[in-house]
Protein backbone atom coordinates (compact mmCIF):
# COMPACT_ATOMS: atom_id res chain seq x y z
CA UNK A 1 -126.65 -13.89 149.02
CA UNK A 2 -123.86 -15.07 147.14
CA UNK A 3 -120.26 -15.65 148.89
CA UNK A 4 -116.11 -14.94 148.26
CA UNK A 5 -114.38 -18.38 147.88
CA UNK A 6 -112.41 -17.81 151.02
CA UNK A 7 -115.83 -18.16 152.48
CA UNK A 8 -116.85 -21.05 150.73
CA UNK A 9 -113.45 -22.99 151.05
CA UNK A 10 -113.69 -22.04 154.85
CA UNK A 11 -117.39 -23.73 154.76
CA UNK A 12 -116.66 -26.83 152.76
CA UNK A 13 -112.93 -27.55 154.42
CA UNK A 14 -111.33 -27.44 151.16
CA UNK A 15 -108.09 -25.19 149.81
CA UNK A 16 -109.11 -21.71 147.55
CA UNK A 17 -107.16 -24.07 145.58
CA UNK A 18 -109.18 -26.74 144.74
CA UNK A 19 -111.82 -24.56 144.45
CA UNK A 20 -109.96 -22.34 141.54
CA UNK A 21 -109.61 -26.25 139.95
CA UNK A 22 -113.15 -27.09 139.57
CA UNK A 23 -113.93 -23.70 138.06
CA UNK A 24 -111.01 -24.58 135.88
CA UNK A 25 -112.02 -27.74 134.49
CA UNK A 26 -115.71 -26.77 134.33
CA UNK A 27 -116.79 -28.93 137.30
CA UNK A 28 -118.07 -26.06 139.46
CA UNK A 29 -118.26 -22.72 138.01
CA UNK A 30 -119.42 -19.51 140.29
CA UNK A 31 -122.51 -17.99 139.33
CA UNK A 32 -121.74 -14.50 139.46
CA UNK A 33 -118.36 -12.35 139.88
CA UNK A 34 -117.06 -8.97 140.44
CA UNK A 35 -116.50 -6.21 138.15
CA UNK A 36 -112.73 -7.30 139.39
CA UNK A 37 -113.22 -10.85 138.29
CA UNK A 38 -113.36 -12.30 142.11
CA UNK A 39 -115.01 -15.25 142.12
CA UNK A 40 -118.86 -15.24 144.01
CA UNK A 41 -120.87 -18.58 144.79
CA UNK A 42 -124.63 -18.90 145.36
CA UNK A 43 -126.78 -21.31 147.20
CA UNK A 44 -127.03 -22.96 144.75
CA UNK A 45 -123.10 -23.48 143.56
CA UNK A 46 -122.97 -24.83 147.23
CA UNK A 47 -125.77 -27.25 146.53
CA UNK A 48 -123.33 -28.43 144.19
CA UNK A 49 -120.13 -28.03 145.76
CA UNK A 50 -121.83 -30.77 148.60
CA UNK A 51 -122.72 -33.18 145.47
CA UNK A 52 -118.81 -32.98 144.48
CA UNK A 53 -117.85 -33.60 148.08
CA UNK A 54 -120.55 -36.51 148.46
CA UNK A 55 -119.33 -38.34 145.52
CA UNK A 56 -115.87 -37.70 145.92
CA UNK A 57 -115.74 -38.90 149.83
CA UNK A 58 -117.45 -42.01 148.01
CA UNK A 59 -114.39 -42.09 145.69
CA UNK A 60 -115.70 -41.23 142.61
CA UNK A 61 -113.00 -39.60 139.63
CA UNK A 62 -114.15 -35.98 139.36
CA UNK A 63 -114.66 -36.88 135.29
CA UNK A 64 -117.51 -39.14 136.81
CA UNK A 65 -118.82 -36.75 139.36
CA UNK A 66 -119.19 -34.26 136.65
CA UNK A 67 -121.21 -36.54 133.93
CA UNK A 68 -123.39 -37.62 137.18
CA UNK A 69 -123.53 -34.05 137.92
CA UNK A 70 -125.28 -32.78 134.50
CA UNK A 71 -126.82 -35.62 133.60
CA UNK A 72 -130.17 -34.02 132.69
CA UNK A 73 -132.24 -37.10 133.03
CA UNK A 74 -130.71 -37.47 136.99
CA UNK A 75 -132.72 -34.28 139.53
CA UNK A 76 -131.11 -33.53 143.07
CA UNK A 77 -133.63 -35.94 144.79
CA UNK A 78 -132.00 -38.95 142.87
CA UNK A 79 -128.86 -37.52 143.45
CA UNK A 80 -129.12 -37.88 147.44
CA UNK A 81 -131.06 -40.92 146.85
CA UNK A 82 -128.18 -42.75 144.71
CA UNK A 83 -125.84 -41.04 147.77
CA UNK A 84 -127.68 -42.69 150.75
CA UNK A 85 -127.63 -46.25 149.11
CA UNK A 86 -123.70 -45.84 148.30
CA UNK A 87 -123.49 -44.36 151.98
CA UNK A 88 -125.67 -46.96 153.79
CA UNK A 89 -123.21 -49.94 151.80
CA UNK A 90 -119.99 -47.82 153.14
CA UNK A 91 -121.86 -47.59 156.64
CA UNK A 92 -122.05 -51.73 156.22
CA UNK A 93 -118.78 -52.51 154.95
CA UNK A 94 -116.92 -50.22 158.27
CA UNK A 95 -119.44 -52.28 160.81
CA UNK A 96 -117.61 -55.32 159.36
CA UNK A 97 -114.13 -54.11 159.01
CA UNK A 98 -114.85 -52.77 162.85
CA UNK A 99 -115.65 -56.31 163.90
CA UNK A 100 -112.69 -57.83 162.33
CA UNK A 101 -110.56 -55.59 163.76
CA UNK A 102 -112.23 -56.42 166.45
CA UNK A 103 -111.75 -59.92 165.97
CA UNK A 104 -107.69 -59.96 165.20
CA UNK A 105 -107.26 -58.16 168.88
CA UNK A 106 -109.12 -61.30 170.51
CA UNK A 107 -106.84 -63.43 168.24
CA UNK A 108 -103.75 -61.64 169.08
CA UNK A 109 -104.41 -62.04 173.00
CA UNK A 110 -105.33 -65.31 172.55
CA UNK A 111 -102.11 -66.05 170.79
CA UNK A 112 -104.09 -67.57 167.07
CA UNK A 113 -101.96 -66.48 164.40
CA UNK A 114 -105.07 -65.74 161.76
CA UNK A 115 -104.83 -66.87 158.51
CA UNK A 116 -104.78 -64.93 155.25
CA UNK A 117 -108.76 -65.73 154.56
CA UNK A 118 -109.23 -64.20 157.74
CA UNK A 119 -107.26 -61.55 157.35
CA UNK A 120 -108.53 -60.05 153.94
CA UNK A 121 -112.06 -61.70 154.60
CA UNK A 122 -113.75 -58.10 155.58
CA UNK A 123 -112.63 -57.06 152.09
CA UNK A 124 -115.11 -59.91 150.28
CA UNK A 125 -118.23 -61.35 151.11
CA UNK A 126 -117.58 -63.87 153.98
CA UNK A 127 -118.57 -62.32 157.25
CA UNK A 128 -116.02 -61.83 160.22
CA UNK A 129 -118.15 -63.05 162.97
CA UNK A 130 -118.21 -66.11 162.16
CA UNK A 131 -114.23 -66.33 163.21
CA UNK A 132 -115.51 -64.58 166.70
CA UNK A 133 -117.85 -67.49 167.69
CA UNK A 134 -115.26 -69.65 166.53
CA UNK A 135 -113.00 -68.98 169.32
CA UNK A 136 -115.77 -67.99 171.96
CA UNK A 137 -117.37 -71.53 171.16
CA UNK A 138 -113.64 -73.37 171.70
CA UNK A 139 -112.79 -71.34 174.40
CA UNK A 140 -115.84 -69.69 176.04
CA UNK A 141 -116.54 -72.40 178.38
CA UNK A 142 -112.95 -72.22 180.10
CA UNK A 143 -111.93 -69.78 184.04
CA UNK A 144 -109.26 -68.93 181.61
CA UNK A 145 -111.21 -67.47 178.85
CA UNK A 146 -113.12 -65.65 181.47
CA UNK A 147 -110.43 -64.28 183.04
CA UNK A 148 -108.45 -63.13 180.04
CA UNK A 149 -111.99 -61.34 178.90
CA UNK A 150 -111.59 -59.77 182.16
CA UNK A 151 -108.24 -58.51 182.56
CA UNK A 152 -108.27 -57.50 178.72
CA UNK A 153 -111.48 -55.31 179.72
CA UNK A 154 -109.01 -53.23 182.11
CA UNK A 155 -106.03 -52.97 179.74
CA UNK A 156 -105.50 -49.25 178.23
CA UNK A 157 -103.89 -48.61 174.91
CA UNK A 158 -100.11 -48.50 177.14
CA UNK A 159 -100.85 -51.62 178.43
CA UNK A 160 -101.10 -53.42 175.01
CA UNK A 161 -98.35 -51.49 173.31
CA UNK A 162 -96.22 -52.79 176.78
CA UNK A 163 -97.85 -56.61 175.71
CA UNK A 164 -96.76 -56.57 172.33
CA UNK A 165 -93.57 -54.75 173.36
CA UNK A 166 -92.48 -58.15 175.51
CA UNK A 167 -93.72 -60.51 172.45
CA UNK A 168 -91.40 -58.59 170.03
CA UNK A 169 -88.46 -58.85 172.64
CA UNK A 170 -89.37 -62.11 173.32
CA UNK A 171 -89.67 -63.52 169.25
CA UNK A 172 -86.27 -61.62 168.70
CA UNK A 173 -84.26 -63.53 171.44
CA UNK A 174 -85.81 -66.50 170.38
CA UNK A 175 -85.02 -66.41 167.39
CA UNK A 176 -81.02 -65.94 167.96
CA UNK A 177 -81.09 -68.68 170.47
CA UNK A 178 -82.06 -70.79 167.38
CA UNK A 179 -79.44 -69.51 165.35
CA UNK A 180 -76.71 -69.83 168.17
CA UNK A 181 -77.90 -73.75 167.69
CA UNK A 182 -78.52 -73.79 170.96
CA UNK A 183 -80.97 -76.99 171.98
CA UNK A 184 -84.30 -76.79 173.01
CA UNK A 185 -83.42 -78.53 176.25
CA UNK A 186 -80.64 -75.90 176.35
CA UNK A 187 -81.07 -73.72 179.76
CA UNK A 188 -81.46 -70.54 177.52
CA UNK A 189 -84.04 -72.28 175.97
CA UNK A 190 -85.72 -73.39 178.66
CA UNK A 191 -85.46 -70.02 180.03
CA UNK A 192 -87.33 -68.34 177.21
CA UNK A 193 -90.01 -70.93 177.48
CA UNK A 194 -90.51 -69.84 181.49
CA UNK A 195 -90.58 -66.64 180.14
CA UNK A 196 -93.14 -66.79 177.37
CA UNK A 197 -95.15 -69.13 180.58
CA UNK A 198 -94.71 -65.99 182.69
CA UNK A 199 -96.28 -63.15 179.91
CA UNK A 200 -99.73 -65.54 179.43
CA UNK A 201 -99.80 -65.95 183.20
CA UNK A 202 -99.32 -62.12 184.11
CA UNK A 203 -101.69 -60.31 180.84
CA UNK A 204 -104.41 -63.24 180.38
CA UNK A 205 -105.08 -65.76 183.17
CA UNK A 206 -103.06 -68.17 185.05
CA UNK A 207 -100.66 -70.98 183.10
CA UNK A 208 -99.80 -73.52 185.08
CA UNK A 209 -97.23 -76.28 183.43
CA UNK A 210 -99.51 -79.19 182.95
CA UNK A 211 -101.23 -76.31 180.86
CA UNK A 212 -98.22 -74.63 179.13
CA UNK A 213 -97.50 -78.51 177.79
CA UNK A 214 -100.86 -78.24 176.69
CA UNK A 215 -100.13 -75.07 174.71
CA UNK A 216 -97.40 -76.85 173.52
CA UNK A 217 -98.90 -79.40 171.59
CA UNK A 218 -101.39 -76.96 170.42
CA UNK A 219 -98.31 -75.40 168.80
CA UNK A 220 -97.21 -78.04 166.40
CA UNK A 221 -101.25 -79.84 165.77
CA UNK A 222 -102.63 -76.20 165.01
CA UNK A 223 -101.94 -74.67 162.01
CA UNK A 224 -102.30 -71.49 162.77
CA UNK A 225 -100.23 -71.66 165.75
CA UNK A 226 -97.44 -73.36 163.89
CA UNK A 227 -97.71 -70.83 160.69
CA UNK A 228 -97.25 -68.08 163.49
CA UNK A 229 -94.33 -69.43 165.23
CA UNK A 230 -92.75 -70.89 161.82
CA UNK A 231 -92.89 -67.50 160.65
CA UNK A 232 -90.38 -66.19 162.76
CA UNK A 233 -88.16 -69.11 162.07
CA UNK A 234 -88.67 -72.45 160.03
CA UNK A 235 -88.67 -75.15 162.96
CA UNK A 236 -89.36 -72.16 165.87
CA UNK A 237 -92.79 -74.01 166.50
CA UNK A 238 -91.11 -77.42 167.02
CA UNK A 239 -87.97 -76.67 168.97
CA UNK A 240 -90.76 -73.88 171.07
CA UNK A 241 -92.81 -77.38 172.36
CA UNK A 242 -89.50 -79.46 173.42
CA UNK A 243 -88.17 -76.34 175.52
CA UNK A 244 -91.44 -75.81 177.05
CA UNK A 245 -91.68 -79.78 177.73
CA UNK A 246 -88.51 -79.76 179.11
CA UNK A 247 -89.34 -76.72 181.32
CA UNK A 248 -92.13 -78.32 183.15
CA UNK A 249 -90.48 -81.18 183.21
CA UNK A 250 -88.11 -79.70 184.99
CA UNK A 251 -90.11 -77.49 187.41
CA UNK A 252 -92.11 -80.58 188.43
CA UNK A 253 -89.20 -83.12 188.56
């Protein structure tokens, strides 16, 4: 049985055009065709048309697909054997870039601005985990770890776009308030700092002031947190801490 290569580009998912490219360049060349010079493939051309695909998923150049291709020392078994080892390390390397994407959404809703090892980490050979029992082994322990596991178990993919939707808002009008000059005991400030209270309180778990002071000093002595709030602004971490001081302060005057 051979087959038209609208057929076979139907099959494999690729364009008649690609197809007329490998026969170009000698890469895949039809076994038979018409007496009208239409192209017709055989098993056996789609044997190899799934060796092309393999190696070019895997990212191969098709000038390397084709030497690996008619190498006459290599048979199809070593072919799908070579495949499955390069597929099994891709299978791997996804698990881990899974878990530290993973990993930055549990940072993000815990508020730890990860650092650039961190971020690119997936990409060499540390393993992301590590970072995950990290925070579960600071935090795990704590109602409020348990209860921002719990709500964050509940939240669809509206609900988080709404979260970080409020944090943008929120960093923005921050932001101007410190270029206005306005003071961190300043009533805007301390207005924004109620605010930013109010978001961890209503997504995560319950923040009361003695806590938010807490958070505050966490701010300024961690430096993550300061590299994420600095970020914004040079100073935002600093002037954050004295308007959230002077919040409670003022709530429990």
């Amino acid at each position: 049985m051979s087959y038209s290569v609208g057929q076979v580009a139907g099959f494999a998912g690729v364009t008649v055009r690609t197809l007329h490219h490998y026969d170009e360049i000698g890469l895949l060349t039809p076994s038979e065709r018409t007496y009208a010079g239409h192209r017709r493939y055989s098993d056996a051309d789609l044997g190899r048309l799934q060796q092309i695909m393999f190696y070019r998923e895997l990212g191969f150049p098709l000038d390397e697909v084709a030497a690996l291709l008619d190498d006459p020392d290599t048979d199809p078994q070593e072919h799908l054997r070579r495949q499955h080892a390069l597929l099994t390390d891709r299978i791997e390397k996804l698990r881990k870039m899974a878990a530290a994407v993973e990993h930055a959404m549990e940072a993000h809703k815990m508020g730890i601005n990860l650092t650039p090892d961190e971020r690119f980490e997936v990409f060499g050979d540390k393993d992301p985990e590590q970072y995950a029992e990290e925070a579960e082994q600071r935090w795990g322990g704590t109602e409020a770890y348990a209860e921002s596991q719990r709500r964050a178990a509940r939240y669809s993919k509206d609900d988080w776009k709404r979260i970080k939707a409020e944090v943008d808002a929120w960093e923005e009008r921050y932001v101007a308030l410190m270029t206005a000059g306005e003071p961190p005991t300043g009533e805007r400030a301390m207005e924004l700092a109620e605010e930013h209270r109010q978001h961890i309180s209503r997504w995560y778990f319950e923040v009361r002031y003695e806590m938010h002071r807490c958070f505050a000093e966490m701010y300024i002595s961690d430096e993550r947190f300061k590299a994420y709030y600095d970020s914004m602004r040079p100073g935002l971490a600093e002037h954050l801490r004295d308007a959230i001081v002077a919040n409670a302060a003022r709530h429990e005057g």
